[in-house]
C-alpha atoms as a PDB file:
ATOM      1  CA  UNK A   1      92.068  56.123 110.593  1.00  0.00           C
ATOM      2  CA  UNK A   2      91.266  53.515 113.176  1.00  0.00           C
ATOM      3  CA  UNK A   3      93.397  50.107 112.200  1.00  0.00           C
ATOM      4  CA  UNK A   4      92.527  48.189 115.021  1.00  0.00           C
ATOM      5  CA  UNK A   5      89.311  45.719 115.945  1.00  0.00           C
ATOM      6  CA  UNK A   6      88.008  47.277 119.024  1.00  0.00           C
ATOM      7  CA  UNK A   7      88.335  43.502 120.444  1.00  0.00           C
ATOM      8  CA  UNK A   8      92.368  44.016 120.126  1.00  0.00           C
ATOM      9  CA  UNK A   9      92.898  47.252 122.024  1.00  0.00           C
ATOM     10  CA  UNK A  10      95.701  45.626 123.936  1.00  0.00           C
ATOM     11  CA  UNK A  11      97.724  45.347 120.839  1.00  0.00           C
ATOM     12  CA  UNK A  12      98.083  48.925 120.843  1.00  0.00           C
ATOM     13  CA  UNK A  13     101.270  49.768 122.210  1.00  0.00           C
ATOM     14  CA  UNK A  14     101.157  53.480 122.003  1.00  0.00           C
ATOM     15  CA  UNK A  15      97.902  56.068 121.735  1.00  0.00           C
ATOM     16  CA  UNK A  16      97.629  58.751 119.329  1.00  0.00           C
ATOM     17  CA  UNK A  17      97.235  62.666 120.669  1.00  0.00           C
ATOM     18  CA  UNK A  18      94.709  64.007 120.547  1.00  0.00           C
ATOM     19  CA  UNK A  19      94.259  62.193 117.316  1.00  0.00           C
ATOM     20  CA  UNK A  20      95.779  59.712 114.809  1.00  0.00           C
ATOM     21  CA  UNK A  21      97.319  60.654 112.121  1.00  0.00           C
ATOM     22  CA  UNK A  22     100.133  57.968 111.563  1.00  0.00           C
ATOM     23  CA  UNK A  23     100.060  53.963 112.485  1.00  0.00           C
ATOM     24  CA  UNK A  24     102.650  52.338 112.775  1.00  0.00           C
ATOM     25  CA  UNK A  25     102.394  48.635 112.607  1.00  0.00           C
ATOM     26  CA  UNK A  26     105.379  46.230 113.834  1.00  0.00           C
ATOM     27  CA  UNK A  27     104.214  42.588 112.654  1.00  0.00           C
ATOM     28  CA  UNK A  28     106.301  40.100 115.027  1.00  0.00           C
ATOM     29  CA  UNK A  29     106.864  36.339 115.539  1.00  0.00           C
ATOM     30  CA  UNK A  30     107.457  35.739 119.490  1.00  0.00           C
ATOM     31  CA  UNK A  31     110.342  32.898 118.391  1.00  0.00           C
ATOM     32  CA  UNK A  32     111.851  35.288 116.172  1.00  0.00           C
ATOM     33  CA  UNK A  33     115.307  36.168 117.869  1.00  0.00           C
ATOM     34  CA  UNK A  34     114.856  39.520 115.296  1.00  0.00           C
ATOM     35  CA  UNK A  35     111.356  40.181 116.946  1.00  0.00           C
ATOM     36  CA  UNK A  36     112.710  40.262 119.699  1.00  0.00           C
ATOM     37  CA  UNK A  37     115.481  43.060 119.308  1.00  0.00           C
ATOM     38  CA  UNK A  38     113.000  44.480 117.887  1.00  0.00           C
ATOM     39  CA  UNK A  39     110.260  44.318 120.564  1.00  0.00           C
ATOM     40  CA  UNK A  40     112.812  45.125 123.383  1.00  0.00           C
ATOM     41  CA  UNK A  41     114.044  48.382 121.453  1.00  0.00           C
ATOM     42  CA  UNK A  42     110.827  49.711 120.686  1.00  0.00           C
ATOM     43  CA  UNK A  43     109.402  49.184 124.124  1.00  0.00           C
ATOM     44  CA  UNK A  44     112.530  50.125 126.590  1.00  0.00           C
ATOM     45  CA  UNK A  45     113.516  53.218 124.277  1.00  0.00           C
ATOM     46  CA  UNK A  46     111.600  54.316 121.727  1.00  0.00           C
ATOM     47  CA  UNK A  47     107.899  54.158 122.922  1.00  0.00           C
ATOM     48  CA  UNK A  48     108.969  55.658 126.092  1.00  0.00           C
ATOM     49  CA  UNK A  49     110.987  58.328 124.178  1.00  0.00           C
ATOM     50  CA  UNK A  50     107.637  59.291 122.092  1.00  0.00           C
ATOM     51  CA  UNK A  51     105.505  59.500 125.394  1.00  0.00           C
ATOM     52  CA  UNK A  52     108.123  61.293 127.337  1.00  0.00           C
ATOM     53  CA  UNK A  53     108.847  63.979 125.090  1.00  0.00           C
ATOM     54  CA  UNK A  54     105.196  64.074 123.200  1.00  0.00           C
ATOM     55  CA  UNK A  55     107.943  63.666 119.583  1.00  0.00           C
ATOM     56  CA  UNK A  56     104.887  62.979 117.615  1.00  0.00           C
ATOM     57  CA  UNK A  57     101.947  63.387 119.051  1.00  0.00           C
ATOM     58  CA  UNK A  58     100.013  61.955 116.135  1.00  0.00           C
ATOM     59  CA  UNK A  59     101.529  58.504 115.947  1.00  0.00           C
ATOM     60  CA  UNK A  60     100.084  55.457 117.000  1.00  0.00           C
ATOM     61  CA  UNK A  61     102.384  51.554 117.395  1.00  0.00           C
ATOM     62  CA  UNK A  62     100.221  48.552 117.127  1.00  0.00           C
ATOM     63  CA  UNK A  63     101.646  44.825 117.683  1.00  0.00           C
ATOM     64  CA  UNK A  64     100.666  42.641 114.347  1.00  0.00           C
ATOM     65  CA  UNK A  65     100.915  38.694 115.196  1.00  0.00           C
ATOM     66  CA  UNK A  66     103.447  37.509 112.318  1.00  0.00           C
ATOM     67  CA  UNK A  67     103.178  33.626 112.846  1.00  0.00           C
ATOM     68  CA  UNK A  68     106.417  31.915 110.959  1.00  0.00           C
ATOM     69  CA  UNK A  69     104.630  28.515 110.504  1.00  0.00           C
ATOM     70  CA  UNK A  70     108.610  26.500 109.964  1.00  0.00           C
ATOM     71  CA  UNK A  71     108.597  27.049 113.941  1.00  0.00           C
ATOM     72  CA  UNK A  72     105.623  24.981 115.153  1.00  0.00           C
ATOM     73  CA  UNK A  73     105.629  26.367 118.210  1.00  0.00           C
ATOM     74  CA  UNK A  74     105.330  30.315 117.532  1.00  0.00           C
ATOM     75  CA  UNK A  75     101.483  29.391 116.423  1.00  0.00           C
ATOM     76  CA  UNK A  76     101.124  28.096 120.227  1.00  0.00           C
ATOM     77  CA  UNK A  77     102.432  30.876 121.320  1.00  0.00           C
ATOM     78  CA  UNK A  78     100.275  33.709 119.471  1.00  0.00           C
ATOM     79  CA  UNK A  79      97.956  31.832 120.445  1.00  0.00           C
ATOM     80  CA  UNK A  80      98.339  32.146 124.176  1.00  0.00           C
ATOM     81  CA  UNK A  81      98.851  36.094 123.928  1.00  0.00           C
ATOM     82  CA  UNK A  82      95.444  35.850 122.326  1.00  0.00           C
ATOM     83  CA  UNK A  83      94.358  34.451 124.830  1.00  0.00           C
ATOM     84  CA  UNK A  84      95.571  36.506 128.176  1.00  0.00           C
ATOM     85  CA  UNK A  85      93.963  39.189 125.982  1.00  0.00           C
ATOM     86  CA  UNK A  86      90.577  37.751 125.990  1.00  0.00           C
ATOM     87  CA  UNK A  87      91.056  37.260 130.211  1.00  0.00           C
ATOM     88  CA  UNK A  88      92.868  40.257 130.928  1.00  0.00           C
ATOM     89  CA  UNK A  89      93.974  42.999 128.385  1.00  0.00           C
ATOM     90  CA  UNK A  90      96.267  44.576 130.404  1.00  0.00           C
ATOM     91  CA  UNK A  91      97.738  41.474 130.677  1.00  0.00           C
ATOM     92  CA  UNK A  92      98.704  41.343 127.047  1.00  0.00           C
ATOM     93  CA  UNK A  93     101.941  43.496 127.138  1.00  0.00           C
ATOM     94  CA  UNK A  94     103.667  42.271 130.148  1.00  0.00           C
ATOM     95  CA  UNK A  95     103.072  38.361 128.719  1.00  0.00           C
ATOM     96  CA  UNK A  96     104.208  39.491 125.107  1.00  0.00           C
ATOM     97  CA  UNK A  97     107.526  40.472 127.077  1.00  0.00           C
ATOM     98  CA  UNK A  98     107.948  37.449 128.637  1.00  0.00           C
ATOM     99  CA  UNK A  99     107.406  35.453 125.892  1.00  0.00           C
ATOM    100  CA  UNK A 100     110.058  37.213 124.309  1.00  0.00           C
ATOM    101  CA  UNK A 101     112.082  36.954 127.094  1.00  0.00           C
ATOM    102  CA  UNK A 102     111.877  33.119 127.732  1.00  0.00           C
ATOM    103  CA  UNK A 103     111.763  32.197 123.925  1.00  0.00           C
ATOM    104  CA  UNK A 104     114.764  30.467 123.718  1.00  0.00           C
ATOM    105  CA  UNK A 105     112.368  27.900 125.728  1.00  0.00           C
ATOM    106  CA  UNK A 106     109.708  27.598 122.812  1.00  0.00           C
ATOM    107  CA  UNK A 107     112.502  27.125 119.810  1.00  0.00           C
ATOM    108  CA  UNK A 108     112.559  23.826 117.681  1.00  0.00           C
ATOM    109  CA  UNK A 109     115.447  22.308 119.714  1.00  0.00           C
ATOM    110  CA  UNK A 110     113.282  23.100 123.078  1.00  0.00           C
ATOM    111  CA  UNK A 111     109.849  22.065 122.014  1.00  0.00           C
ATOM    112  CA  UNK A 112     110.338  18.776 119.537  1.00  0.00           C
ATOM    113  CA  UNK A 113     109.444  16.249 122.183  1.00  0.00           C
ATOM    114  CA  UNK A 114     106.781  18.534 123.704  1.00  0.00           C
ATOM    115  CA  UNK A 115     103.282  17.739 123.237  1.00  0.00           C
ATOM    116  CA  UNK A 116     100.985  20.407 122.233  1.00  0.00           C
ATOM    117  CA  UNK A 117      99.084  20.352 125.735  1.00  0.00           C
ATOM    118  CA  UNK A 118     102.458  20.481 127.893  1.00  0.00           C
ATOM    119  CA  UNK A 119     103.012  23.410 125.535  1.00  0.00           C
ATOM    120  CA  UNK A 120     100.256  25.084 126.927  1.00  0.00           C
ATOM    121  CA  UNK A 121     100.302  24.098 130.236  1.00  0.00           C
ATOM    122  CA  UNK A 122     104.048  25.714 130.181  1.00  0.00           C
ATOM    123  CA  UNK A 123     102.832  28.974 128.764  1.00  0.00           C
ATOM    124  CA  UNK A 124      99.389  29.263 131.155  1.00  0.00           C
ATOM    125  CA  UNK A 125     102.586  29.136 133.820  1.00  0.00           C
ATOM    126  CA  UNK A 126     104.095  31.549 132.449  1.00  0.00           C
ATOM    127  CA  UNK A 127     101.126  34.222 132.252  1.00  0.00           C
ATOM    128  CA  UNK A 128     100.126  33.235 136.213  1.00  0.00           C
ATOM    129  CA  UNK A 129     103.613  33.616 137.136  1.00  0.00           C
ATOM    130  CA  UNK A 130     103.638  37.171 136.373  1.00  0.00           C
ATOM    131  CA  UNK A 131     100.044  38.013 137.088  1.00  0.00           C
ATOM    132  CA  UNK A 132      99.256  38.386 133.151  1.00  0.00           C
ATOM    133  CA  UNK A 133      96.031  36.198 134.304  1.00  0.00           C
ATOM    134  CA  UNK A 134      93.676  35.402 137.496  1.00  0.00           C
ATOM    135  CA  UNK A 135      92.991  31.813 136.595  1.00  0.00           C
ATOM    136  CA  UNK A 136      95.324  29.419 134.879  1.00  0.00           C
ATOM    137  CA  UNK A 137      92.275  27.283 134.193  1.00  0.00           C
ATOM    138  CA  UNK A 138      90.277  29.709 132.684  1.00  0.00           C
ATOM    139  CA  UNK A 139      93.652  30.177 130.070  1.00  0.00           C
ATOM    140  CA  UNK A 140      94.200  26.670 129.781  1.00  0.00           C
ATOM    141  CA  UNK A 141      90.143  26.389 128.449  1.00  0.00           C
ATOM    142  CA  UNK A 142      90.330  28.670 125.852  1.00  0.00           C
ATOM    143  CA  UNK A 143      93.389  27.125 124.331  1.00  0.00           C
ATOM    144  CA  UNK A 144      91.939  23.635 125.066  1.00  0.00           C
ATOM    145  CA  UNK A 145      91.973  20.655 122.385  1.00  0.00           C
ATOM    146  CA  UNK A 146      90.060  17.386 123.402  1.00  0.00           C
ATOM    147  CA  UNK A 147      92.196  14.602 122.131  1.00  0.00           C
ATOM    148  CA  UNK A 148      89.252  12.063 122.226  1.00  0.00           C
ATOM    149  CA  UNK A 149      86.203  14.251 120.443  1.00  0.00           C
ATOM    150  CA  UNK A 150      85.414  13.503 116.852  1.00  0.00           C
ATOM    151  CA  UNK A 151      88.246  14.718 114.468  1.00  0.00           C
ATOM    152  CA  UNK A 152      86.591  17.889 113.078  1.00  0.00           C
ATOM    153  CA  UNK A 153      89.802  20.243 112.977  1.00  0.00           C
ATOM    154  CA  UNK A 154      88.175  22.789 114.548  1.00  0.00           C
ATOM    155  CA  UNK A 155      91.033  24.448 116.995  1.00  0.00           C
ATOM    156  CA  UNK A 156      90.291  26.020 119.996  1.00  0.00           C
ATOM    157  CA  UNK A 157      88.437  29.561 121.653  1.00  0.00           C
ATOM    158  CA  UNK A 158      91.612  31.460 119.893  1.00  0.00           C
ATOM    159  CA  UNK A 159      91.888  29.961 116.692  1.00  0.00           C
ATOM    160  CA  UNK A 160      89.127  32.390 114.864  1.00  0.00           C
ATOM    161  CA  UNK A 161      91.142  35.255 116.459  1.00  0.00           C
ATOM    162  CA  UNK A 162      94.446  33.752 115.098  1.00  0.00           C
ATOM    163  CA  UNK A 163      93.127  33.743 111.861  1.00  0.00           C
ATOM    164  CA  UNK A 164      92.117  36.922 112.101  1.00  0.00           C
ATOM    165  CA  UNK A 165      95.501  38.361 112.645  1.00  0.00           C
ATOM    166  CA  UNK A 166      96.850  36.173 109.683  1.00  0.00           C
ATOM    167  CA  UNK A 167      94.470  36.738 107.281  1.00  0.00           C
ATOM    168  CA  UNK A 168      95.298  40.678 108.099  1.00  0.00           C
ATOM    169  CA  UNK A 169      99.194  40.197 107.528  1.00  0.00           C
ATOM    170  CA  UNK A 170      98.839  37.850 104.413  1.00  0.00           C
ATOM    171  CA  UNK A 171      96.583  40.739 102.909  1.00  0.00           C
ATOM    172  CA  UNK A 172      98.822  43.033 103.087  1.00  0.00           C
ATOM    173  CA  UNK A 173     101.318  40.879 101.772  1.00  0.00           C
ATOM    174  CA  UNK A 174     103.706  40.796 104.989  1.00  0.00           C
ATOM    175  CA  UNK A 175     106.227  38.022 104.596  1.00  0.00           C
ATOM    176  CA  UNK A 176     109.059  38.022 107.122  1.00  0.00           C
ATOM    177  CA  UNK A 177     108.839  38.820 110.859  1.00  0.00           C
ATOM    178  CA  UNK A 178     109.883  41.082 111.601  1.00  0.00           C
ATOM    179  CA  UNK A 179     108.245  44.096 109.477  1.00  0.00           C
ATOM    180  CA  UNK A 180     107.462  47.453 110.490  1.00  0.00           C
ATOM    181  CA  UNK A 181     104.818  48.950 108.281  1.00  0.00           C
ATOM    182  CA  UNK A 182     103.774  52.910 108.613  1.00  0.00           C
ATOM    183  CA  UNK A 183     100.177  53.769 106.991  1.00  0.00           C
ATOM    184  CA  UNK A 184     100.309  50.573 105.855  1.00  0.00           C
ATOM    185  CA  UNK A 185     103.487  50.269 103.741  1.00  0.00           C
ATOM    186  CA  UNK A 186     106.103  48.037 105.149  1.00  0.00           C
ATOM    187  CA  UNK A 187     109.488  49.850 105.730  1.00  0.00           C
ATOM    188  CA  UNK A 188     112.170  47.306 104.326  1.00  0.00           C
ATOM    189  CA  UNK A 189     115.055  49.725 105.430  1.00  0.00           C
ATOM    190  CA  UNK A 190     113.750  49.396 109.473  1.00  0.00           C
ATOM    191  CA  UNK A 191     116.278  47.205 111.233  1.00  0.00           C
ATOM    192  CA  UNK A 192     116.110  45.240 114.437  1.00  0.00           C
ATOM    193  CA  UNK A 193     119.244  46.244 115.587  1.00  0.00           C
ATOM    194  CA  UNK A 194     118.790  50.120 115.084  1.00  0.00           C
ATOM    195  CA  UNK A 195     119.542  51.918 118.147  1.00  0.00           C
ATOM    196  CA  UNK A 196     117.117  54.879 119.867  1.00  0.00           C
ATOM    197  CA  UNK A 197     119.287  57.541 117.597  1.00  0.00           C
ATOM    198  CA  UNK A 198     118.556  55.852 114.625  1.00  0.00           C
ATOM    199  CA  UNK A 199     114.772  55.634 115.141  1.00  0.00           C
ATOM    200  CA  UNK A 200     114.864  59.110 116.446  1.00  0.00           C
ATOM    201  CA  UNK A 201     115.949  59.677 113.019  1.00  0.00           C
ATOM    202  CA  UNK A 202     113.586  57.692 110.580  1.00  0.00           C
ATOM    203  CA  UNK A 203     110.642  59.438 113.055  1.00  0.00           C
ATOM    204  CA  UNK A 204     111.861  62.506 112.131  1.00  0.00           C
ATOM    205  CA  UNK A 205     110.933  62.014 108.691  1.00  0.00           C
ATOM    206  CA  UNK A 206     107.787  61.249 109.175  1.00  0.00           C
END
């Protein structure tokens, strides 16, 4: 059962062994103040938990992008994660953290006399500060928008990835961020502000 486009490894947060037999999808938004209880829980407690004491053995955690287009910047965001990922995969997780650290700086409040470019010039300084990426140009290229080509809408190097990752959510009819999904049907009962005990317990039942 192999959920994940080889070209998205990164967004697996935890390996099945020796072999999957559960996924377990968490479909986030990185302005989401939900997401990012969330995030934090699963990846200070819980993930370490299940690789410390081998719980179960057969699960695998993947990230899911889980844009919430009534924040304009979150798309600006997902897109920069995308594209750490295509310079440096390991680079993925540690910039997903900081963005959910620092995303009080990307809210509407924050961002409404922003351009789009200082947007992304912010978040390339964000990824070099903590070594998510080699070259800051090289990020700031794939996310790149010429303001004086011919209007053709046609994004930038991460925009067919982005719509990869929402086309997959909107398929499976995933609404809200955020939304944990195992085997592929979303968990309403999963909270954001369950502790390590209380996962402990919903893992159990698995």
């Amino acid at each position: 059962m192999n959920l994940l486009d080889t070209s998205y490894a990164a967004h697996r947060l935890l390996a099945a062994e020796p072999r999957e037999q559960h996924t377990l999808e968490v479909y986030l938004d990185y302005t989401c103040p939900f997401s990012a209880k969330l995030w934090h829980t699963l990846t200070a407690k819980v993930i370490p938990y299940l690789a410390k004491e081998g719980a179960k053995p057969g699960l695998s955690i993947i990230f899911r992008h889980q844009v919430q287009p009534w924040h304009p910047a979150s798309t600006l965001l997902h897109e920069a994660s995308l594209a750490v990922e295509k310079l440096n995969p390991s680079g993925f997780v540690p910039f997903s953290q900081a963005l959910f650290e620092h995303q009080r700086e990307y809210f509407d409040e924050a961002t409404v006399e922003i351009t789009r470019a200082e947007t992304y010039r912010q978040l390339a300084d964000l990824a070099a500060s903590i070594n998510a990426i080699d070259d800051r140009q090289a990020m700031l290229q794939l996310l790149d928008i010429q303001p004086n080509a011919e209007p053709r809408n046609a994004g930038n190097a991460v925009t067919n990835d982005l719509k990869y990752h929402i086309r997959l959510a909107r398929a499976k009819a995933i609404h809200v961020s955020p939304t944990v999904a195992l085997d592929g049907v979303a968990d309403d009962s999963v909270s954001s502000s369950w502790t390590l005990d209380q996962w402990k317990t919903w893992l159990d039942q698995i």
